[in-house]
N, C-alpha and C. Protein backbone atom coordinates (compact mmCIF):
# COMPACT_ATOMS: atom_id res chain seq x y z
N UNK A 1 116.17 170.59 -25.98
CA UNK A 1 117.03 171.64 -25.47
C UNK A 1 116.54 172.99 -25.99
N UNK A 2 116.35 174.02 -25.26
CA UNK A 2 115.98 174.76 -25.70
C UNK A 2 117.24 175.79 -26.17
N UNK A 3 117.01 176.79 -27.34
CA UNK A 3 118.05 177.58 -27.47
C UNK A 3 117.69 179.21 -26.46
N UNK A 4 118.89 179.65 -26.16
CA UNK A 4 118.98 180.96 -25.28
C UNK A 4 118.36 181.95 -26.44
N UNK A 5 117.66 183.16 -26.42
CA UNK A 5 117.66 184.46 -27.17
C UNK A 5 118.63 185.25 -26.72
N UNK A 6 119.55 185.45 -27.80
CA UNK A 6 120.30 186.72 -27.59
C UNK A 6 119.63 187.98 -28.33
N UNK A 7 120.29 189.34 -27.94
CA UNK A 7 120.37 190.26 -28.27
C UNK A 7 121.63 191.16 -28.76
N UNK A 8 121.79 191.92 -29.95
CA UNK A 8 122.27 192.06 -30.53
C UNK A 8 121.90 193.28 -31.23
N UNK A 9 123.57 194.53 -32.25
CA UNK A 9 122.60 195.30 -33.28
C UNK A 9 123.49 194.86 -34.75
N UNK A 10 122.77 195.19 -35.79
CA UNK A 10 123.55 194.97 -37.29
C UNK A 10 124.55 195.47 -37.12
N UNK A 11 125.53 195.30 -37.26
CA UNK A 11 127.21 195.86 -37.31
C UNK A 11 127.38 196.00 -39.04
N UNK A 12 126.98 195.43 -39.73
CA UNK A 12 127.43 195.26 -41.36
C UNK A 12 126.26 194.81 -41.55
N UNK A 13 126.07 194.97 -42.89
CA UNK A 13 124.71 194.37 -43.61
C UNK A 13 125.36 194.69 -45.06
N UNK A 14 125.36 193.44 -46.17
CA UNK A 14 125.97 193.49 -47.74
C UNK A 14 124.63 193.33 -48.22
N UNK A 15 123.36 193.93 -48.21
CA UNK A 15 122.01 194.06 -48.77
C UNK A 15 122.60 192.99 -50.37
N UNK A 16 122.78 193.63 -50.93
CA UNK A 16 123.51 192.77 -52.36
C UNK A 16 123.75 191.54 -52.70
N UNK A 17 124.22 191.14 -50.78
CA UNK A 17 124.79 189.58 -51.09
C UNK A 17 123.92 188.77 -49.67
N UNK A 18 122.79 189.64 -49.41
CA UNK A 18 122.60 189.26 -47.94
C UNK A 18 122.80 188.84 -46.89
N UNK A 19 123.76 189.16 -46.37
CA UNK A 19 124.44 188.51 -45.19
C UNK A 19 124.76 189.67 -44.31
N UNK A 20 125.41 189.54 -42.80
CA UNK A 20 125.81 190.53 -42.37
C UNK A 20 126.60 189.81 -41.13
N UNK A 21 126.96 191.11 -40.36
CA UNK A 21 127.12 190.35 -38.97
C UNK A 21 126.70 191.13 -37.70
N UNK A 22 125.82 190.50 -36.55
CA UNK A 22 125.67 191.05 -35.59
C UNK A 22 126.92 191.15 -34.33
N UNK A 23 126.87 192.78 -33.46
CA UNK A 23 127.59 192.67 -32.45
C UNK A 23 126.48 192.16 -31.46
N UNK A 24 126.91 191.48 -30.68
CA UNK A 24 126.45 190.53 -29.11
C UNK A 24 126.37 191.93 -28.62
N UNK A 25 124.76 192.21 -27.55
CA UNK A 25 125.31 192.75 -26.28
C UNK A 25 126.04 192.60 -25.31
N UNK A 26 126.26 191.33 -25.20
CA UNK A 26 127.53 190.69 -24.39
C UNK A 26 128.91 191.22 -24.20
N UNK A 27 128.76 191.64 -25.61
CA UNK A 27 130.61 192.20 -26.16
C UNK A 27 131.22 190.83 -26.41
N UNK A 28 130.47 189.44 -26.88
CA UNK A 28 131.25 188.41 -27.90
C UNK A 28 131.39 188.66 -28.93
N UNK A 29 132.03 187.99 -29.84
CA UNK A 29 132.01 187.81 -31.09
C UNK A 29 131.51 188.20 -31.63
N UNK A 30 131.55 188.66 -32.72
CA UNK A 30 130.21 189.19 -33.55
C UNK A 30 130.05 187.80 -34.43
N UNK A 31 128.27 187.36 -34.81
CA UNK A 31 127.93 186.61 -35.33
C UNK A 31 126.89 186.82 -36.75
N UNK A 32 127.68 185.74 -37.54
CA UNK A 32 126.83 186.18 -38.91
C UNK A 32 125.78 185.78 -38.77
N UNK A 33 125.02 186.18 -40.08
CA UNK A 33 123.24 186.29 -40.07
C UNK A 33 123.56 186.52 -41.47
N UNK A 34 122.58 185.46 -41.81
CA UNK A 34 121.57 185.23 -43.41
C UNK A 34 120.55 185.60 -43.61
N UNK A 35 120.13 186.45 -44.44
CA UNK A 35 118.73 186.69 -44.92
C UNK A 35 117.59 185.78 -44.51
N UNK A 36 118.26 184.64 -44.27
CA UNK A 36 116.89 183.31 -44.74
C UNK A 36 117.08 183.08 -43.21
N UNK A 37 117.58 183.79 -41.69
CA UNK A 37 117.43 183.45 -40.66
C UNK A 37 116.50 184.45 -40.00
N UNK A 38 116.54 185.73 -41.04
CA UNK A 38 115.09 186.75 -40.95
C UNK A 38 113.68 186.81 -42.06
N UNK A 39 113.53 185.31 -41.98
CA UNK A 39 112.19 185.48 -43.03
C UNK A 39 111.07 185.89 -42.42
N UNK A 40 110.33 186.96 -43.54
CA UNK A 40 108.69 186.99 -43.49
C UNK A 40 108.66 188.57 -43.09
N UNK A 41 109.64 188.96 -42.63
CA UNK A 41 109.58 190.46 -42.62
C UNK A 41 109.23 191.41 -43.50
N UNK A 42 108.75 192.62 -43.22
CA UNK A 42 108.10 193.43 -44.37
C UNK A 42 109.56 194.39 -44.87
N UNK A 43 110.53 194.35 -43.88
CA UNK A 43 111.07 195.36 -44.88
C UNK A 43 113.05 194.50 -44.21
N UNK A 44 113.52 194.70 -45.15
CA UNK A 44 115.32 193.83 -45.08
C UNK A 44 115.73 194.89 -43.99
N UNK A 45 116.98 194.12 -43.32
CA UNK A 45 117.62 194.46 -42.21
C UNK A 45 117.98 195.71 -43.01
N UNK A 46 118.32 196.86 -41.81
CA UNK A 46 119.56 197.54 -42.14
C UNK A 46 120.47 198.01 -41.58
N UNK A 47 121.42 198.38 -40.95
CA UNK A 47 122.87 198.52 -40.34
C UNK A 47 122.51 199.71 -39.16
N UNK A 48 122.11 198.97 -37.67
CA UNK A 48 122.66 199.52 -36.41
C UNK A 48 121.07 199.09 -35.80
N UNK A 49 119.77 197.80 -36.72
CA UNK A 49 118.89 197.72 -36.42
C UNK A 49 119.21 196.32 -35.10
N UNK A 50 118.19 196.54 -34.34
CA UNK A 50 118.08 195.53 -32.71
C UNK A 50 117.45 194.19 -33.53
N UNK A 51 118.65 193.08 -33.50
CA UNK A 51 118.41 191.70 -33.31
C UNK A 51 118.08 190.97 -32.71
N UNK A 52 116.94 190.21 -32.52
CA UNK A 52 116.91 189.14 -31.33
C UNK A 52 117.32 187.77 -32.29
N UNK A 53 118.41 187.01 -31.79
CA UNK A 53 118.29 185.89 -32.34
C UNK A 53 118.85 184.50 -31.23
N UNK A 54 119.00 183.74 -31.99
CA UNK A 54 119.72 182.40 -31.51
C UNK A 54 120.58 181.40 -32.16
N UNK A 55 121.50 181.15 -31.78
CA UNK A 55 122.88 180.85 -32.17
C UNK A 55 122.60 179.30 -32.53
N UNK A 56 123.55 179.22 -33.70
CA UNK A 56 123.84 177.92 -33.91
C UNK A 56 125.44 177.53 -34.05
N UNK A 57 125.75 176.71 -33.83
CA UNK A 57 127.04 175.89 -34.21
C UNK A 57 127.27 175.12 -35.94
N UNK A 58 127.80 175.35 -36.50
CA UNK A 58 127.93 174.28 -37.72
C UNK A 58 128.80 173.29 -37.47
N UNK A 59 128.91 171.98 -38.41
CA UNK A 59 129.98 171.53 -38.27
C UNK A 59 131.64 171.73 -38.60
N UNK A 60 131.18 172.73 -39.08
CA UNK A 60 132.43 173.26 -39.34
C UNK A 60 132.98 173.91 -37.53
N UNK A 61 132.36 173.91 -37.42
CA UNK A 61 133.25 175.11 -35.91
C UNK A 61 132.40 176.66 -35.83
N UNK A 62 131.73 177.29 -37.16
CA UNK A 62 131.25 178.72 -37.40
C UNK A 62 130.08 178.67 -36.42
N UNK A 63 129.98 179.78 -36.15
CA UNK A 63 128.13 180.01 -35.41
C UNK A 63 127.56 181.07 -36.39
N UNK A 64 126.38 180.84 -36.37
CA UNK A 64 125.79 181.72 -37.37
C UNK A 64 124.50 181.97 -36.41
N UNK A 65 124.17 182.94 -36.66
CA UNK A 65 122.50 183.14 -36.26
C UNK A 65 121.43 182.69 -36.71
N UNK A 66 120.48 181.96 -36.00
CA UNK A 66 119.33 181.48 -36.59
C UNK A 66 117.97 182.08 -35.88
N UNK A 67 116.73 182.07 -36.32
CA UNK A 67 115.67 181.88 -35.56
C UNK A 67 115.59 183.21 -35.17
N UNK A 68 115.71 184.42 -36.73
CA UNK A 68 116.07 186.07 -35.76
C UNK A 68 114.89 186.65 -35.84
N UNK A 69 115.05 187.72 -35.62
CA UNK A 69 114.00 188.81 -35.31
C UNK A 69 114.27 190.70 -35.29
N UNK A 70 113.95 191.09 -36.14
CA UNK A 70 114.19 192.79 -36.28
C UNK A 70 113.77 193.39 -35.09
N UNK A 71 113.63 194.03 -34.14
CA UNK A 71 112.72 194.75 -33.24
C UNK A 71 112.19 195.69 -34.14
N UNK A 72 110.75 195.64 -33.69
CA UNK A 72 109.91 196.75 -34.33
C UNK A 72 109.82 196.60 -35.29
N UNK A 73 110.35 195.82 -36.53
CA UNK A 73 109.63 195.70 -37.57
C UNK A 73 108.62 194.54 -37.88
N UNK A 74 107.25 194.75 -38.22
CA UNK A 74 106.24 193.38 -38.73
C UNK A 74 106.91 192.46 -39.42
N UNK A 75 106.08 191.54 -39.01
CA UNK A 75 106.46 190.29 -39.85
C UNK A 75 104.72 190.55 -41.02
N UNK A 76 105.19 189.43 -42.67
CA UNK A 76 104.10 189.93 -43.26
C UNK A 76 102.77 189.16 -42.41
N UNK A 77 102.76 188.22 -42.20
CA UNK A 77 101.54 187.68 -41.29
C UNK A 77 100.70 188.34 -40.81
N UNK A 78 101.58 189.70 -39.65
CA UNK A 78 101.18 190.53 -38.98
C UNK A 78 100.47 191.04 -39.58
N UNK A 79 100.81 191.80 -40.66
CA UNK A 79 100.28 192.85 -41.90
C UNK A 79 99.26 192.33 -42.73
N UNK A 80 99.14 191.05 -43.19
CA UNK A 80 98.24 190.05 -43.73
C UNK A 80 96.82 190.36 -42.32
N UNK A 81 97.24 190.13 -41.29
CA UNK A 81 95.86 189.94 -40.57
C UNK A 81 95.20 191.25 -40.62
N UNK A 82 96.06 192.16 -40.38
CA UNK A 82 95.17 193.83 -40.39
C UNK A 82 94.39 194.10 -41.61
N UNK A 83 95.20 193.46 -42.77
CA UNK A 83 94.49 193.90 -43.96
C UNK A 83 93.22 193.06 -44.37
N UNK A 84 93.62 191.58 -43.29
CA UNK A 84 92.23 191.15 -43.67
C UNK A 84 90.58 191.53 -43.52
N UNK A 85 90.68 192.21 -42.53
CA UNK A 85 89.43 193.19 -41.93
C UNK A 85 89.64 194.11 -42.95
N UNK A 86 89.80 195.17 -43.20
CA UNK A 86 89.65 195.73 -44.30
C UNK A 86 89.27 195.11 -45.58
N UNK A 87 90.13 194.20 -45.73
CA UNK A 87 89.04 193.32 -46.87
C UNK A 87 87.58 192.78 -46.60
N UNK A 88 87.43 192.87 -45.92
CA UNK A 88 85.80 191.94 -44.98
C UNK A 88 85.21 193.28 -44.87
N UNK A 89 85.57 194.27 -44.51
CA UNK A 89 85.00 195.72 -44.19
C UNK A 89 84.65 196.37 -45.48
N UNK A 90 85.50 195.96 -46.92
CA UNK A 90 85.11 196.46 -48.57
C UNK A 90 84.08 195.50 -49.06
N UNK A 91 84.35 194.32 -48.58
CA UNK A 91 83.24 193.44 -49.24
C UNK A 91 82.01 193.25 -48.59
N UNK A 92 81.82 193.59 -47.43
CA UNK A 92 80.34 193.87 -47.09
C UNK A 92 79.67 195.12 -47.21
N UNK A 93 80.83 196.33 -47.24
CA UNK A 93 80.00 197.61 -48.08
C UNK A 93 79.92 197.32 -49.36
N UNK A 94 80.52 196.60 -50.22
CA UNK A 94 80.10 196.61 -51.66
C UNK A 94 78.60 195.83 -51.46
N UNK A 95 78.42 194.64 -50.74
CA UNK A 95 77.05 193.89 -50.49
C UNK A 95 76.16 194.60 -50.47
N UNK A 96 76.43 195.90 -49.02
CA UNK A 96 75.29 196.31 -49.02
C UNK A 96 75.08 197.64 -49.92
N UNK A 97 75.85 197.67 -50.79
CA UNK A 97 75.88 198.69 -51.96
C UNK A 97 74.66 198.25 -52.77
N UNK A 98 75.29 197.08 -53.17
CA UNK A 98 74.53 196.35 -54.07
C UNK A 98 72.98 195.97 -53.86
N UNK A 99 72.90 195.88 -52.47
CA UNK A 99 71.26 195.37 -51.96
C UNK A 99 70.74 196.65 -51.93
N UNK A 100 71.20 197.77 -51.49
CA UNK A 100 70.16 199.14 -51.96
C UNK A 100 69.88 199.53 -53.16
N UNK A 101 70.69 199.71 -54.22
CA UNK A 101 70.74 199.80 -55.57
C UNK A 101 69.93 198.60 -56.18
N UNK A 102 70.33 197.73 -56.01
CA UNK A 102 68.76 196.47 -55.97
C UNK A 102 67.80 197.42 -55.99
N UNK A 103 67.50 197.65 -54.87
CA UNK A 103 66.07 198.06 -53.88
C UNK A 103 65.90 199.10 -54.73
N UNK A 104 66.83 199.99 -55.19
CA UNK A 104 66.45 201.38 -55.02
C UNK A 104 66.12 201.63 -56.97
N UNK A 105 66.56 200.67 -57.77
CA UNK A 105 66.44 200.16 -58.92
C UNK A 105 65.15 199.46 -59.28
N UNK A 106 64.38 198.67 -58.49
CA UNK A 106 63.44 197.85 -58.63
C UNK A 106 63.86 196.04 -58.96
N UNK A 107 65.30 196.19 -58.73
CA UNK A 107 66.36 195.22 -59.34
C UNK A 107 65.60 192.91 -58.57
């Protein structure tokens, strides 16, 4: 089964205790959200930011948000891949640092 994506913005955010709750564009309910249903992001929610998420049921009866998403902000992955070229881009100028200074040394 697949789950629907909703959309949504932060209505509350307790940074402190991480939790919050989103309003539905719908105009439902507003639904809570856990820190740990926005992992890997570079920077924590904050209050009136665009949610994409998807709803769960507990057994209790609660829905909570799962499976979210900030608009516009990276995830670190994202940020991990850009920086990896830059790392590959320092370590082959240090190489060829090193092979002229060789050369240019008698090394």
């Amino acid at each position: 089964m697949t789950k629907t994506e909703n959309k949504g913005f932060l209505k509350t955010w307790k940074d402190d205790r991480g939790f919050g709750f989103i309003k539905p564009e719908d105009g439902s309910d507003d639904v809570f959200i856990h820190i740990s249903a926005l992992g890997g992001f570079v920077r924590r929610p904050r209050r009136g930011d665009t949610i994409y998420y998807q709803v769960e049921h507990g057994e209790d009866g609660k829905s909570k948000a799962v499976n979210a998403r900030i608009e516009g902000v990276e995830t670190f992955a994202e940020e991990t891949k850009s920086n990896k070229w830059l790392w590959v881009a320092a370590t082959l100028l240090g190489l060829m640092s090193a092979a002229a200074a060789a050369t240019f040394f008698g090394l």
